[in-house]
Protein backbone atom coordinates (compact mmCIF):
# COMPACT_ATOMS: atom_id res chain seq x y z
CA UNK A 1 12.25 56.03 17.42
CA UNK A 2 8.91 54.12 17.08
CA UNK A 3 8.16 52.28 13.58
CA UNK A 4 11.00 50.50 13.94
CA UNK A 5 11.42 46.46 13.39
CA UNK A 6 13.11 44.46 15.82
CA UNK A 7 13.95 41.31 14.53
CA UNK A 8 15.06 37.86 16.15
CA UNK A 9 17.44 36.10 14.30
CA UNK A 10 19.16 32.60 15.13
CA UNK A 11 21.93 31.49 13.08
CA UNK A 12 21.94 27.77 12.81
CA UNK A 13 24.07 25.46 10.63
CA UNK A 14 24.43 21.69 10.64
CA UNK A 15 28.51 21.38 10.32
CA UNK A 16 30.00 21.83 14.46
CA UNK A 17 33.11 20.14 14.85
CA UNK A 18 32.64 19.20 18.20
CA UNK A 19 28.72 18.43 17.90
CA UNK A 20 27.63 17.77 13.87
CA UNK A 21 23.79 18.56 13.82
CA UNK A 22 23.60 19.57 16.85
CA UNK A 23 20.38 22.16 16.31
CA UNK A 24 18.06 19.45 15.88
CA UNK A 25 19.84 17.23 18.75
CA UNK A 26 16.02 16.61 20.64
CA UNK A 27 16.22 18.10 24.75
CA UNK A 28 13.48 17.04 26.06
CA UNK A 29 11.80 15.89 23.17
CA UNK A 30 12.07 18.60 21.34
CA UNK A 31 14.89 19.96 18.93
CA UNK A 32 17.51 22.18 20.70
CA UNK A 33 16.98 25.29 17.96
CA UNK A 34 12.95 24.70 18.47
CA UNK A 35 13.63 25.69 22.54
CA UNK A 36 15.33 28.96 21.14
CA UNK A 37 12.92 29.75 18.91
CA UNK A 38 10.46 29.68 21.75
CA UNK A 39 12.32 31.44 24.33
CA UNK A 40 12.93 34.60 21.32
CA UNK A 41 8.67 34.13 20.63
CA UNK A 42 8.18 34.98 24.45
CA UNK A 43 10.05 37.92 24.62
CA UNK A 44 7.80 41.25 23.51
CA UNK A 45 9.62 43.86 21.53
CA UNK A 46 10.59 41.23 18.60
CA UNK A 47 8.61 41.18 15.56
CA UNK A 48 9.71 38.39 13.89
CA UNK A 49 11.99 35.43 14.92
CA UNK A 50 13.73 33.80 11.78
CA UNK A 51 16.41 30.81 11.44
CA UNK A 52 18.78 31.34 9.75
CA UNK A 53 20.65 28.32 8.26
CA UNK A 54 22.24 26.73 4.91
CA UNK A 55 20.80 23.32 5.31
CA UNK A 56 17.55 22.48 4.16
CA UNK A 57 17.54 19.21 7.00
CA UNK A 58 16.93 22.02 9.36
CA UNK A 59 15.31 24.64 7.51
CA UNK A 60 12.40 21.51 7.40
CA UNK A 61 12.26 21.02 11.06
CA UNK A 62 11.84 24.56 12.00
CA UNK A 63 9.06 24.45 9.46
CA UNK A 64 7.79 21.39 11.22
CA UNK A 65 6.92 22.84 14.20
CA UNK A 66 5.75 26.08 12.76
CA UNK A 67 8.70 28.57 12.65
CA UNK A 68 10.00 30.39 10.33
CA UNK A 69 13.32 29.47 8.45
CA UNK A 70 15.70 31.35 5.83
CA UNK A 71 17.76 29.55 3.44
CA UNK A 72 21.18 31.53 3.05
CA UNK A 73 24.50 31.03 1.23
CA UNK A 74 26.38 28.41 2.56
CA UNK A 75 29.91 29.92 2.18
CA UNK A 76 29.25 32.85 4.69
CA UNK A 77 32.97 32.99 6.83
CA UNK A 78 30.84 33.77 9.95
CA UNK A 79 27.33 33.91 11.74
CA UNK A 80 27.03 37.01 11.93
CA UNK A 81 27.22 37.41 7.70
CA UNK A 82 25.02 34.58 7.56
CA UNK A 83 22.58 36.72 10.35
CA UNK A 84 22.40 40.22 8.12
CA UNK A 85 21.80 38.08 5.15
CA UNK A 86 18.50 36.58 6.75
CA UNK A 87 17.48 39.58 8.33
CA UNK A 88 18.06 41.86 5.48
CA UNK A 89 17.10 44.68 7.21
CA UNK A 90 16.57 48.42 6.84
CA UNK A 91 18.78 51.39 8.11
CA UNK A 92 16.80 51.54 11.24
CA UNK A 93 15.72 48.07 11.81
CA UNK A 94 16.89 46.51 15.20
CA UNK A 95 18.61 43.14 14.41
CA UNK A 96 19.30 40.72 17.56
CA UNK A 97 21.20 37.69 16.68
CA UNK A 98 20.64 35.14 19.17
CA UNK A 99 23.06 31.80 19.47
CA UNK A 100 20.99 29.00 18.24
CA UNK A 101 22.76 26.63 21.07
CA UNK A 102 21.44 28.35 24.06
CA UNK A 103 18.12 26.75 24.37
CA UNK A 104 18.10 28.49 28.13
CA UNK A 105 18.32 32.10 26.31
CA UNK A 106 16.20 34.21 28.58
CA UNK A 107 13.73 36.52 26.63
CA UNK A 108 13.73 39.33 29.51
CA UNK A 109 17.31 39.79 27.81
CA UNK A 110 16.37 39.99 24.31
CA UNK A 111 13.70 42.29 25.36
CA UNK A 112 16.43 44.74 27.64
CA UNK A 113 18.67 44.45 24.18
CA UNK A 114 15.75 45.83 22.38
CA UNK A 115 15.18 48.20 24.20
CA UNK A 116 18.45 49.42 24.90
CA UNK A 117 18.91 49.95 21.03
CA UNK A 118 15.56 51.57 20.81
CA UNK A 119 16.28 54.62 23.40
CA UNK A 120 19.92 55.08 22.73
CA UNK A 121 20.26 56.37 19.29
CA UNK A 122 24.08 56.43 19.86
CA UNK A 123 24.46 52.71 20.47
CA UNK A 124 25.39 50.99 16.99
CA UNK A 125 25.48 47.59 19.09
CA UNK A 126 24.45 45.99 22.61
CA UNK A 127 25.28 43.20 24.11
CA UNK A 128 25.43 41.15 27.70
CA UNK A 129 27.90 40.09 29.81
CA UNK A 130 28.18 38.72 33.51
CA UNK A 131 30.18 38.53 36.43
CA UNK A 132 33.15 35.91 36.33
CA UNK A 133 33.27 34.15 39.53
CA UNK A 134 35.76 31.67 39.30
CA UNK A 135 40.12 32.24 38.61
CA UNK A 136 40.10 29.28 35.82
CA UNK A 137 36.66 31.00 34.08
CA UNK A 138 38.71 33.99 34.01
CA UNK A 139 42.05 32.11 32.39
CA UNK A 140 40.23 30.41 30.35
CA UNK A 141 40.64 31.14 26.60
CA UNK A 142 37.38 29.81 25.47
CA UNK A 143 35.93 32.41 28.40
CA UNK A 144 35.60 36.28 26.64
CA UNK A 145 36.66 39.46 28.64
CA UNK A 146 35.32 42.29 28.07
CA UNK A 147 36.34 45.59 29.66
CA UNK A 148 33.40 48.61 30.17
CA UNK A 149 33.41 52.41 30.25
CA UNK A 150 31.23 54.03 33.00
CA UNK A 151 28.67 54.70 30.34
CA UNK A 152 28.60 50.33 30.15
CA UNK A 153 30.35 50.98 26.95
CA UNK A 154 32.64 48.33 25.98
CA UNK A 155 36.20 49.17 25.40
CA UNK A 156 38.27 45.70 24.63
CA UNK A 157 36.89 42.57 24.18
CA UNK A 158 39.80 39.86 25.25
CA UNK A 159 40.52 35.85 25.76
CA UNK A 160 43.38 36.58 27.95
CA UNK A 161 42.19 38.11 31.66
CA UNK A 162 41.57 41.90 31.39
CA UNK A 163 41.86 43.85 33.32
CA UNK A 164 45.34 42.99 34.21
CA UNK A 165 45.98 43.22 38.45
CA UNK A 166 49.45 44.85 37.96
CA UNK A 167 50.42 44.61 41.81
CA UNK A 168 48.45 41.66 42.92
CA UNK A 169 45.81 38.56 42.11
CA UNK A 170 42.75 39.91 40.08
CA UNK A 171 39.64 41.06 42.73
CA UNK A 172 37.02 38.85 41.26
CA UNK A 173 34.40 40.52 43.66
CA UNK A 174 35.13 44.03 42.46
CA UNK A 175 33.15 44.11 39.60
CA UNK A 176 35.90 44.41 36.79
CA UNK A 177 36.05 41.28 36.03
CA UNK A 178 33.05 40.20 33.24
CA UNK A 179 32.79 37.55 30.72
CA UNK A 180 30.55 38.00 27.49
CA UNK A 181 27.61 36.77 26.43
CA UNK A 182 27.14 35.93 22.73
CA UNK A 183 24.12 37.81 22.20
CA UNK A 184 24.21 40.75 19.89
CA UNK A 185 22.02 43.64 19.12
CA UNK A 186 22.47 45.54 16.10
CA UNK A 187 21.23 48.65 14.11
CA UNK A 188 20.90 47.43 10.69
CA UNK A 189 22.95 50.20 9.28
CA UNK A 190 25.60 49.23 11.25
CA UNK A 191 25.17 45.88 10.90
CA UNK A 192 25.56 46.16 6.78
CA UNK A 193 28.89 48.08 7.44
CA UNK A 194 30.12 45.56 9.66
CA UNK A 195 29.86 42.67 7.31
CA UNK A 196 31.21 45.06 4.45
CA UNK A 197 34.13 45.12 6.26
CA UNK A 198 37.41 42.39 5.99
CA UNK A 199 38.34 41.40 9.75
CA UNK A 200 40.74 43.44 11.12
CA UNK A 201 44.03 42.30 12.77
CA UNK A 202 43.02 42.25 16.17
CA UNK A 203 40.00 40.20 15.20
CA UNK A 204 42.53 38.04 13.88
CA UNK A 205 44.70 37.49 16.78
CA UNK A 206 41.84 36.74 19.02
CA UNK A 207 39.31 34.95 16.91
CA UNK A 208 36.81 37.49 18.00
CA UNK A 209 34.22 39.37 15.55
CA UNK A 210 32.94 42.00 18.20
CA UNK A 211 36.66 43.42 17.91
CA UNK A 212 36.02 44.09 13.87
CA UNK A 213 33.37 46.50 15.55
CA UNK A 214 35.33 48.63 17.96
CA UNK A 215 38.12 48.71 15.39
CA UNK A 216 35.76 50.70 12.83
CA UNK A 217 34.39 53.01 15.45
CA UNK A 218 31.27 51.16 16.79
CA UNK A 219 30.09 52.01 20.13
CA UNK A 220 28.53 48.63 21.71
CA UNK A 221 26.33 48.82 25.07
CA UNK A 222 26.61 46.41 27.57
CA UNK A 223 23.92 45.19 29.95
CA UNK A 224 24.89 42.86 33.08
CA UNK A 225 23.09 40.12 33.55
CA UNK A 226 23.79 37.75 37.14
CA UNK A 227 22.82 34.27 35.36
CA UNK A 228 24.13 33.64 31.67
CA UNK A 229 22.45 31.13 29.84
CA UNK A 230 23.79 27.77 29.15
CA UNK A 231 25.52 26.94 25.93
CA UNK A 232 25.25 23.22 24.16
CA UNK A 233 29.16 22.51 22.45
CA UNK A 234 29.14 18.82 22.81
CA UNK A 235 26.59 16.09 23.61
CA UNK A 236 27.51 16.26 27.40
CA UNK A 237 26.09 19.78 27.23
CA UNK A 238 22.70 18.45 25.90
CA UNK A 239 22.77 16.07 28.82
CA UNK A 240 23.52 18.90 31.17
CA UNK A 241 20.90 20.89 29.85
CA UNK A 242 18.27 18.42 29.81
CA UNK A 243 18.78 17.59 33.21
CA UNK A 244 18.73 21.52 34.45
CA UNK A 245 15.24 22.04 32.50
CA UNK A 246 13.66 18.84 33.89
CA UNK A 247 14.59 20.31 37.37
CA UNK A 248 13.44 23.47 36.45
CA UNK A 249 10.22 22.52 35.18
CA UNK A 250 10.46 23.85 32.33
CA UNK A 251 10.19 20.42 30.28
């Protein structure tokens, strides 16, 4: 499978209702998409890294510190339409859509993404997910199930805790129990027929895209990672973040 693209792309828009313009918020004096950007530039299989956003505030700033930006339509009903109109790839282009609020992302992750894609010509999708470790992560709504086959495929993708503990309290060191990770890989075939597609009713009912995937037939690989990377949804976030990279070193 060699001669194929892999492509980074980073959906980023300027309207959050919890966080308005939150991609250029600065963390540590730089703006938060400008840390993802950075982390998707370290990782090695990518050939290109590209923002994708309708708003030219921060199509500017991404061109201000030397990245690449795409202008796309703003009436797009998700990121992930707004992600295969950036990328625009061929057939057999890898396309790995990477939040643009995770300034944390780690690129040995995009890279395993990559490369799961690139030696499993089966796999019309991968993604990551990690162990849940605490009860209220795992009844939380805003927290996604997701439930594997032995091959690491994934089977249902859920808000509500799956897999259900008939007989007694869920085993949350058994190693059923995983939350996902909102990083996607896609083959750009796949990826074209996916956004072709109106959401389905189970996408519906639980506000979750992946689902529009399974429901057509797509087979999405998981990988497990032990420590998922660190969302920003509010200005406490940013805070949080700041404070975890400054102890880090890493700012």
């Amino acid at each position: 499978m060699q001669g194929l693209k892999t492509i980074c792309v980073i959906p980023s828009r300027w309207g959050s209702t919890r966080f308005p313009g939150k991609s250029l918020h600065p963390i540590c004096g730089k703006p938060l998409v400008q840390w993802v950007v950075e982390a998707c530039r370290r990782a090695r299989l990518p050939d290109e890294t590209v923002v994708a956003t309708d708003d030219t505030r921060i199509a500017d700033a991404v061109a201000a510190f030397g990245g690449k930006a795409v202008m796309t339509r703003p009436d797009h009903p998700s990121g992930t339409d707004r992600v295969a109109e950036a990328a625009n790839a061929a057939d057999g282009d890898i396309v790995i859509n990477v939040q643009g609020d995770e300034p944390m992302i780690d690129p040995a992750l995009i890279d395993t993404l990559a490369e799961k894609m690139r030696s499993g010509a089966s796999w019309d999708m991968a993604t990551a997910v990690s162990p849940l470790k605490s009860a209220d992560d795992l009844a939380a709504k805003s927290v996604v199930k997701v439930v594997t086959a032995r091959d690491g495929a994934a089977m249902y993708f859920s808000r509500l805790p799956i897999p259900c503990n008939r007989d007694s309290s869920p085993d949350l060191e058994s190693g059923l129990y995983v939350r996902h990770l909102g990083i996607y890989a896609y083959r750009g075939a796949f990826l074209k027929r996916l956004v072709a597609e109106k959401p389905c009713a189970l996408e519906q009912a639980e506000k979750l895209e992946q689902l529009r995937a399974l429901w057509i037939g797509g087979r999405i690989a998981t990988v497990r990672v032990d420590d998922p990377a660190v969302g920003v949804d509010t200005p406490q976030d940013a805070e949080r973040i700041e404070k975890i990279m400054k102890e880090r070193g890493m700012a």
